[in-house]
C-alpha atoms as a PDB file:
ATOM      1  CA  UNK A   1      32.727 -37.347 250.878  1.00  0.00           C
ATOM      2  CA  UNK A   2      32.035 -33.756 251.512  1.00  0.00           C
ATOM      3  CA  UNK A   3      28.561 -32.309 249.364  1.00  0.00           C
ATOM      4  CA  UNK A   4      28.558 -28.975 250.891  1.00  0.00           C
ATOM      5  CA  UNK A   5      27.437 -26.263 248.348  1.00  0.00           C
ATOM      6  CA  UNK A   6      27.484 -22.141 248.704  1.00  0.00           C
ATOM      7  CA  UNK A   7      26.502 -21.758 244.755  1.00  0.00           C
ATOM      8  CA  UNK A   8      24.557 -23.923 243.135  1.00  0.00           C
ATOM      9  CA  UNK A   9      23.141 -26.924 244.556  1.00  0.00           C
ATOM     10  CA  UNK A  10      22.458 -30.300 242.151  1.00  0.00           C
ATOM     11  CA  UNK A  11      19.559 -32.499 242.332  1.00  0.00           C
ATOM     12  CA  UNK A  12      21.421 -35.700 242.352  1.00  0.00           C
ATOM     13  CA  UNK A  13      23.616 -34.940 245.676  1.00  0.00           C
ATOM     14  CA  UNK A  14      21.274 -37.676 247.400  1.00  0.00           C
ATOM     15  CA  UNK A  15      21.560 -40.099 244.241  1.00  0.00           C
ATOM     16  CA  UNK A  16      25.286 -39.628 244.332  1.00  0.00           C
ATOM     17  CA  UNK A  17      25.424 -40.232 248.192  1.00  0.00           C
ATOM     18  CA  UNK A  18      23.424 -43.094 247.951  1.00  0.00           C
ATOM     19  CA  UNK A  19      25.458 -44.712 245.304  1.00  0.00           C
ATOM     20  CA  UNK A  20      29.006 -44.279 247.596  1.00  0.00           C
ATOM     21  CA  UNK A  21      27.344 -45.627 250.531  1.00  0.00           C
ATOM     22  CA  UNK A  22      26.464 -48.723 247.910  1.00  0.00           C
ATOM     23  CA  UNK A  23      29.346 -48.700 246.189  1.00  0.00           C
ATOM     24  CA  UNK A  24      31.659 -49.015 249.207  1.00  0.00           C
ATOM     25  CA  UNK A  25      29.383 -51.782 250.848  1.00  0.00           C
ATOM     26  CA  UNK A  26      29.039 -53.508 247.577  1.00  0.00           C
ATOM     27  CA  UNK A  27      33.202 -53.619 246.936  1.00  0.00           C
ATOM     28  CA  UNK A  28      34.433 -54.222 250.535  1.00  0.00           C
ATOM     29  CA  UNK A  29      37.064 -51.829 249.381  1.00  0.00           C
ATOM     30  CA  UNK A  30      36.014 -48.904 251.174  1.00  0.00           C
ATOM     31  CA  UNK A  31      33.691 -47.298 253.776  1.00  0.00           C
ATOM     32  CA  UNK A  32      32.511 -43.303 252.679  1.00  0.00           C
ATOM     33  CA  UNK A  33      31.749 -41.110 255.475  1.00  0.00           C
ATOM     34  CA  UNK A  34      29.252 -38.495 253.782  1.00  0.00           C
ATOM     35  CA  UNK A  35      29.076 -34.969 255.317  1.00  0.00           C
ATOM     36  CA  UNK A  36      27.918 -31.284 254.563  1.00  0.00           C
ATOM     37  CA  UNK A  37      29.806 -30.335 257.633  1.00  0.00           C
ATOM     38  CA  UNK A  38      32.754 -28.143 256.680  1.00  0.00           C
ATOM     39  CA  UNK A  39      34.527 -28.244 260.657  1.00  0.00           C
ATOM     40  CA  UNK A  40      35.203 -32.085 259.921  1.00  0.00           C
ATOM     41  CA  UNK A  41      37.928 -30.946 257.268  1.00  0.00           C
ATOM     42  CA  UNK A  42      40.540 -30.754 260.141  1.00  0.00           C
ATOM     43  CA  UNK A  43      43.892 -32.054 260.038  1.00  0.00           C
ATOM     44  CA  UNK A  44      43.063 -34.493 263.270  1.00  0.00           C
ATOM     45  CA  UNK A  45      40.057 -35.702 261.416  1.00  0.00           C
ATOM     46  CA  UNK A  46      41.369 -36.040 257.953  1.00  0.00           C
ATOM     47  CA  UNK A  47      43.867 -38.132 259.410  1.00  0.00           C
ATOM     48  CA  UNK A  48      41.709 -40.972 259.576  1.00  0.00           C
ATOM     49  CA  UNK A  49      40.953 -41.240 255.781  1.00  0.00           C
ATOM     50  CA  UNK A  50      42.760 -42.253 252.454  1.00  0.00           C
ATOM     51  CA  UNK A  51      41.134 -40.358 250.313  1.00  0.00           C
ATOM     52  CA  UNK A  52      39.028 -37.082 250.545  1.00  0.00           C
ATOM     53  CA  UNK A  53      35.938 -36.516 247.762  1.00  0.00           C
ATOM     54  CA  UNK A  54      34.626 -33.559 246.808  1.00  0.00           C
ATOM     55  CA  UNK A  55      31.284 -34.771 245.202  1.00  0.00           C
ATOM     56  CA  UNK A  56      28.855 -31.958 243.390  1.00  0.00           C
ATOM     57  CA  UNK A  57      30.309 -29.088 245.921  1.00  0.00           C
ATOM     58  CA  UNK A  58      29.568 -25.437 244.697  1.00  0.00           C
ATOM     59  CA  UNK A  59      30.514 -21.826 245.281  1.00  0.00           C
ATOM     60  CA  UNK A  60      33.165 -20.280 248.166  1.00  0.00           C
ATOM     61  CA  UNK A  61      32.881 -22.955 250.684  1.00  0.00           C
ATOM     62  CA  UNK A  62      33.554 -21.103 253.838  1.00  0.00           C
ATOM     63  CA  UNK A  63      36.999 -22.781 255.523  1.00  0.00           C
ATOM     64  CA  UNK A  64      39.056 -21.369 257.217  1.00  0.00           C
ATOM     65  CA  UNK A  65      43.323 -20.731 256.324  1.00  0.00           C
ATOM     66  CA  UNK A  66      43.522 -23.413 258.925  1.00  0.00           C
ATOM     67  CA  UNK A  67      41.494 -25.959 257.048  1.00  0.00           C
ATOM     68  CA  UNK A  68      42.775 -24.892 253.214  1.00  0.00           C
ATOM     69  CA  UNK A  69      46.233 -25.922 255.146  1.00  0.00           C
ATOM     70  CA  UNK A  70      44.943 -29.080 256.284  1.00  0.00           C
ATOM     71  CA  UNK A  71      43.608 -29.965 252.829  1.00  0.00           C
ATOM     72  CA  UNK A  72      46.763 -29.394 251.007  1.00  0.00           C
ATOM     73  CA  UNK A  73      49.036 -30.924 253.684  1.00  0.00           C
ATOM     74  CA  UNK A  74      46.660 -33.990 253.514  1.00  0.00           C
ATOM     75  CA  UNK A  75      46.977 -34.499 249.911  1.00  0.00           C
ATOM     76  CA  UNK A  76      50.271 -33.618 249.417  1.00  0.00           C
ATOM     77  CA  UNK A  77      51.428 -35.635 252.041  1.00  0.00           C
ATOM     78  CA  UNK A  78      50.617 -38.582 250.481  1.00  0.00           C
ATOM     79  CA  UNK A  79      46.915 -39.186 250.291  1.00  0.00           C
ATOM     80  CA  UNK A  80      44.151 -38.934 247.706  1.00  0.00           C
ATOM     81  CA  UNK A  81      41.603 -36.156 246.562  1.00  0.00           C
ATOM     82  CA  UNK A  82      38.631 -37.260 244.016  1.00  0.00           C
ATOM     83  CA  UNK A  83      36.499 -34.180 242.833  1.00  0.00           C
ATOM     84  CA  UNK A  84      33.364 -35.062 240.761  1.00  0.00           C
ATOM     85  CA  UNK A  85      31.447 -32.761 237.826  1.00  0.00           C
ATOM     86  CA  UNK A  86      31.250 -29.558 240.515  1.00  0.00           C
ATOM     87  CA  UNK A  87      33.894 -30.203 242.395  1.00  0.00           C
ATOM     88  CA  UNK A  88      35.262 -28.239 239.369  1.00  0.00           C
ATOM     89  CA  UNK A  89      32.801 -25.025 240.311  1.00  0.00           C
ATOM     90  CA  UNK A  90      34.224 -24.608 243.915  1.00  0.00           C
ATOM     91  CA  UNK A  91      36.567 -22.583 245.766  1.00  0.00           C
ATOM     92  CA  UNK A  92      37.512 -20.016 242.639  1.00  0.00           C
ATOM     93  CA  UNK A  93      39.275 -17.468 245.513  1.00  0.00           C
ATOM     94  CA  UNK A  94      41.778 -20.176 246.506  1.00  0.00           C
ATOM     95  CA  UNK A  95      44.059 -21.285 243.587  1.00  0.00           C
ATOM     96  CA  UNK A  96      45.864 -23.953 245.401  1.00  0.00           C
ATOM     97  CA  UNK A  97      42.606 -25.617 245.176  1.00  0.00           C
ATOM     98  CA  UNK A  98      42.159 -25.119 241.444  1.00  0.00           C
ATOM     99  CA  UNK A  99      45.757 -26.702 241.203  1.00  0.00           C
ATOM    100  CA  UNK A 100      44.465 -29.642 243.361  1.00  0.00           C
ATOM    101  CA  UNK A 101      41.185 -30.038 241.039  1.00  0.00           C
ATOM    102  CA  UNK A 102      43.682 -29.351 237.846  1.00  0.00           C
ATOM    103  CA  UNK A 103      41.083 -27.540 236.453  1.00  0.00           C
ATOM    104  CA  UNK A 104      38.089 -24.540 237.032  1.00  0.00           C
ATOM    105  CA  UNK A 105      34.509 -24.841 235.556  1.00  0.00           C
ATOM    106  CA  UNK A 106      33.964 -22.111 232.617  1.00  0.00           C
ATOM    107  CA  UNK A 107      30.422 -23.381 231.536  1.00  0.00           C
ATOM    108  CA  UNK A 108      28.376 -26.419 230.301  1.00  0.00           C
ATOM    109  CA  UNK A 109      27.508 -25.602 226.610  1.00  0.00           C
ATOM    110  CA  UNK A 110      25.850 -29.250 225.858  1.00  0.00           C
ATOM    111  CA  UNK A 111      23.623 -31.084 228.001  1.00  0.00           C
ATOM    112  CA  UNK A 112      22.150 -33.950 226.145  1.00  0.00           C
ATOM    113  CA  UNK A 113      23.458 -37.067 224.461  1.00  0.00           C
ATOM    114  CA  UNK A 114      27.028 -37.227 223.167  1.00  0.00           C
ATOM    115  CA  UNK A 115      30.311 -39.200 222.857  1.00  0.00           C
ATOM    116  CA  UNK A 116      32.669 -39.671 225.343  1.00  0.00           C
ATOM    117  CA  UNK A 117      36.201 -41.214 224.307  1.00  0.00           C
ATOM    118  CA  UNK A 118      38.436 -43.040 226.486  1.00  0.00           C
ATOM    119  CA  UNK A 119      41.424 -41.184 225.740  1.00  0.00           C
ATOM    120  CA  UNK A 120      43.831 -43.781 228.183  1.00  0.00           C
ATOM    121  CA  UNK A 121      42.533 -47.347 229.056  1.00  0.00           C
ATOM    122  CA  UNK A 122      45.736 -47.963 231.177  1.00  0.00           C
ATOM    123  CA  UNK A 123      44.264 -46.249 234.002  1.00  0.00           C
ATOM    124  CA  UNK A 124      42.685 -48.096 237.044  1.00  0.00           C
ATOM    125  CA  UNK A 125      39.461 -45.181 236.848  1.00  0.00           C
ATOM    126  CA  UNK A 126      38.906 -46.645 233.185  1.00  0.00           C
ATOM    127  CA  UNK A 127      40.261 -50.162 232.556  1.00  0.00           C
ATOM    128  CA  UNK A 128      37.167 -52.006 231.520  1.00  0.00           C
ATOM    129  CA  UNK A 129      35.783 -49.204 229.408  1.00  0.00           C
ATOM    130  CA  UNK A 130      34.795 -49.200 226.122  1.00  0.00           C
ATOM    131  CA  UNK A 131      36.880 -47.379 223.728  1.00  0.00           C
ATOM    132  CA  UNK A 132      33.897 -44.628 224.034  1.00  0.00           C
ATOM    133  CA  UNK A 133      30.071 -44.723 225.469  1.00  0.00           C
ATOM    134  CA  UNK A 134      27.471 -42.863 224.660  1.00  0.00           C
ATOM    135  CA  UNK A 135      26.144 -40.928 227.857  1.00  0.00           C
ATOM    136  CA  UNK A 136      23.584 -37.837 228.616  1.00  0.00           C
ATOM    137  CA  UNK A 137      24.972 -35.428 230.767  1.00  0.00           C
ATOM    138  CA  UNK A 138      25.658 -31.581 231.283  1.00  0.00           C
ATOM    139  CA  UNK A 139      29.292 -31.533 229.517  1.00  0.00           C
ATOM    140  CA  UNK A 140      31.615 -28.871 231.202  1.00  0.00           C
ATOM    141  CA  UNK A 141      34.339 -26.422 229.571  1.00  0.00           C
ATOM    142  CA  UNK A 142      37.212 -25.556 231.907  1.00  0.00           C
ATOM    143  CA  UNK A 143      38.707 -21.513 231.983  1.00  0.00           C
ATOM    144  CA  UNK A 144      42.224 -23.322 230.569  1.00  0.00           C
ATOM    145  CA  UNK A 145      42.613 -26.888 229.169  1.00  0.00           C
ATOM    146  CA  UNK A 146      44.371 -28.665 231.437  1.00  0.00           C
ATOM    147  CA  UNK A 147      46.051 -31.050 229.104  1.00  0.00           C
ATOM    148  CA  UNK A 148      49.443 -29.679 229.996  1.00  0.00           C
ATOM    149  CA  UNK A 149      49.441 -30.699 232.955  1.00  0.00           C
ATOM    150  CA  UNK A 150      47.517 -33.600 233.722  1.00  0.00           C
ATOM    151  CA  UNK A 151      46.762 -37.262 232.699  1.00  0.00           C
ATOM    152  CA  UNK A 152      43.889 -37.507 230.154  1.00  0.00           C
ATOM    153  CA  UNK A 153      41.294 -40.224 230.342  1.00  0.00           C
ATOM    154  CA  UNK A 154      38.029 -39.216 228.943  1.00  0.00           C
ATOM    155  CA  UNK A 155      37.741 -35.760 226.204  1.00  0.00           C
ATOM    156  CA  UNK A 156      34.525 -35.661 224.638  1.00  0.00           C
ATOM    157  CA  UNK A 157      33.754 -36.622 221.484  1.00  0.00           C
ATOM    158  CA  UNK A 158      33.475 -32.775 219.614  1.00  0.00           C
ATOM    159  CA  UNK A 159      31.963 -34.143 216.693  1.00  0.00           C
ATOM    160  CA  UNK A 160      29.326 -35.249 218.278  1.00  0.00           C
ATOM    161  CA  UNK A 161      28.195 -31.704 219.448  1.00  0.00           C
ATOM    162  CA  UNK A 162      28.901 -30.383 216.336  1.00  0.00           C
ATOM    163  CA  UNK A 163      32.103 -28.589 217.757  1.00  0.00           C
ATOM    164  CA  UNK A 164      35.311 -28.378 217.285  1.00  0.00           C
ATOM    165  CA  UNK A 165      38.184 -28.475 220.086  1.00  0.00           C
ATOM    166  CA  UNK A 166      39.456 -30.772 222.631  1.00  0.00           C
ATOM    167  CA  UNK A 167      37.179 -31.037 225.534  1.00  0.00           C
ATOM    168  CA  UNK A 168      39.131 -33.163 228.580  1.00  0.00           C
ATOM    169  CA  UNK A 169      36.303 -34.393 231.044  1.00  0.00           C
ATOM    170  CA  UNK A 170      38.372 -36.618 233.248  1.00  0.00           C
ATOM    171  CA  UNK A 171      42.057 -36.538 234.377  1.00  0.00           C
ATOM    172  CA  UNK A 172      44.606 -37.324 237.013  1.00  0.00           C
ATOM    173  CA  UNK A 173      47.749 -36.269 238.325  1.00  0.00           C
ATOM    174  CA  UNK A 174      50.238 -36.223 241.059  1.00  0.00           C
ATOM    175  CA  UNK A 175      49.946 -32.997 244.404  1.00  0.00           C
ATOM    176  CA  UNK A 176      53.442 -33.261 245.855  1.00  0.00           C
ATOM    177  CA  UNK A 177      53.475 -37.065 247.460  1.00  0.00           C
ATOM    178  CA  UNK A 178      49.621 -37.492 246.656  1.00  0.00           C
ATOM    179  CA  UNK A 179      46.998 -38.030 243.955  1.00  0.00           C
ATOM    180  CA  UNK A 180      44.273 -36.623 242.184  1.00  0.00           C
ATOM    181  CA  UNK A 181      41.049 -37.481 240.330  1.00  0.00           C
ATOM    182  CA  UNK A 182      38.892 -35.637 238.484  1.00  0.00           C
ATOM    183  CA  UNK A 183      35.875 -36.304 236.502  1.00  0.00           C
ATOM    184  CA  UNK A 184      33.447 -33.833 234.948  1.00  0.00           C
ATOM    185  CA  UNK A 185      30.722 -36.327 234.555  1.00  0.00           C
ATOM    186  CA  UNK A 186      27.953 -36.364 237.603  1.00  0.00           C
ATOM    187  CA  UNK A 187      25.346 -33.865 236.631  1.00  0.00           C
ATOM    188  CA  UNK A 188      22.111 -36.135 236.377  1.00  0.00           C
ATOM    189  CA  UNK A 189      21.306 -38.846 239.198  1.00  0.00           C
ATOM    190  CA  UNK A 190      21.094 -41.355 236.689  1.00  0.00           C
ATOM    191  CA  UNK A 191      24.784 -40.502 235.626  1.00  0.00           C
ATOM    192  CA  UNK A 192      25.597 -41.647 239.016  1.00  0.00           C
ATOM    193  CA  UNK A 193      23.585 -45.097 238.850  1.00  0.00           C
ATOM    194  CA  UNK A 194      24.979 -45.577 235.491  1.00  0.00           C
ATOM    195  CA  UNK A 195      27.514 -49.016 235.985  1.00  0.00           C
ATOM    196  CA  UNK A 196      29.896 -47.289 234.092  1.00  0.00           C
ATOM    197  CA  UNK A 197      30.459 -44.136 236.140  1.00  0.00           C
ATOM    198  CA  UNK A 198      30.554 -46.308 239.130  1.00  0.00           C
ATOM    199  CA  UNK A 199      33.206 -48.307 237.871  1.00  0.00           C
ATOM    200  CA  UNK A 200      35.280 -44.873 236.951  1.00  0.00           C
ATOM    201  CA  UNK A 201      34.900 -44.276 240.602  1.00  0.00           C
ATOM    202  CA  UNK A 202      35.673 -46.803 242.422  1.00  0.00           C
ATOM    203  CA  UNK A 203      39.177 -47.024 240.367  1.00  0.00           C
ATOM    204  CA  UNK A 204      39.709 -43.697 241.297  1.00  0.00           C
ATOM    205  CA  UNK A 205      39.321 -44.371 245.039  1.00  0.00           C
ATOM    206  CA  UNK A 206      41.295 -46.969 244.810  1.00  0.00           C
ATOM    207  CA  UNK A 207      43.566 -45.600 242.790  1.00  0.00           C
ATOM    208  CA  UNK A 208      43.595 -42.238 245.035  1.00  0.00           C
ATOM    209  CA  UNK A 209      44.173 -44.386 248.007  1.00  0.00           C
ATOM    210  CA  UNK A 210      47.241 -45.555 246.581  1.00  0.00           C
ATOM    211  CA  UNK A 211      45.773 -48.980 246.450  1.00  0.00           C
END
């Protein structure tokens, strides 16, 4: 679970490092090793893990061509990324990245209550979710919609922003042999102590993990 940042930095990075550590312990499905230290993104080291999370990262993270290569190999290969709300707002000068993440940040024109819809139930991230939830949260717009080439599960409600459009906040989709989540949700720590969130999560590891 890497929360480095080199842009901006969120409030709830302890909140949502707190509620992995919980999560994990609480499931028995998984253990999260939580870092800000960018030389642990090594292929030697990322060989030991299933799944690698980029939770509320920021900005041009500085790794090296070495570790980009690592990254890719390790998801592509067969394993699982997650990326969460900023994950999205990361890494803009290395495209195989925004490929990974399916997605880059544009801006967050609505932060306050709204609709989310869950656009596909089938999914392990969102099985047990209403049809749609009500939640408060900085809702992100993406530089290209990346319905064409992902998995929808969540798309906000526009109506209840008074907009028009379609707004994807959550997705999924296959890198080579591996998978990947995202979720634009995250912004406020109580997002991340919200049951539902937690519950998107954990499917997604698991899911990620190939599980």
């Amino acid at each position: 679970m890497v929360t480095a940042t080199a842009g901006f930095r969120h409030d709830s990075i302890p909140a949502a490092r707190e509620t992995m550590a919980t999560l994990g312990s609480a499931t028995g499905e998984f253990v999260v090793t939580a870092t800000e230290d960018l030389t642990t993104l090594s292929a030697p080291n990322l060989g030991s893990y299933d799944v690698l999370f980029f939770a509320l990262t920021s900005g041009e993270l500085p790794l090296t061509d070495a570790q980009k290569a690592a990254i890719t190999a390790f998801i592509s290969g067969g394993k699982g990324f997650v990326g969460i709300h900023s994950a999205s707002d990361t890494l803009y000068d290395w495209p195989e990245y925004g490929a990974i993440v399916g997605a880059y940040f544009k801006e967050h024109p609505w932060t306050r209550p709204a609709t989310v819809i869950v656009e596909d139930a089938s999914h392990p991230a969102t099985a047990g979710l209403e049809s749609r939830f009500n939640l408060t949260e900085e809702f992100y717009t993406f530089r290209d919609n990346p319905r064409p080439r992902v998995q929808v599960l969540l798309r906000l409600d526009a109506a209840s922003v008074e907009a028009d459009g379609d707004y994807p906040l959550a997705w999924v989709h296959a890198v080579g042999s591996g998978r990947a989540y995202y979720n634009a949700l995250g912004h406020f720590a109580e997002t991340w102590r919200d049951q539902r969130f937690q519950r998107q999560i954990a499917g997604a590891i698991r899911w990620a993990a190939g599980r």
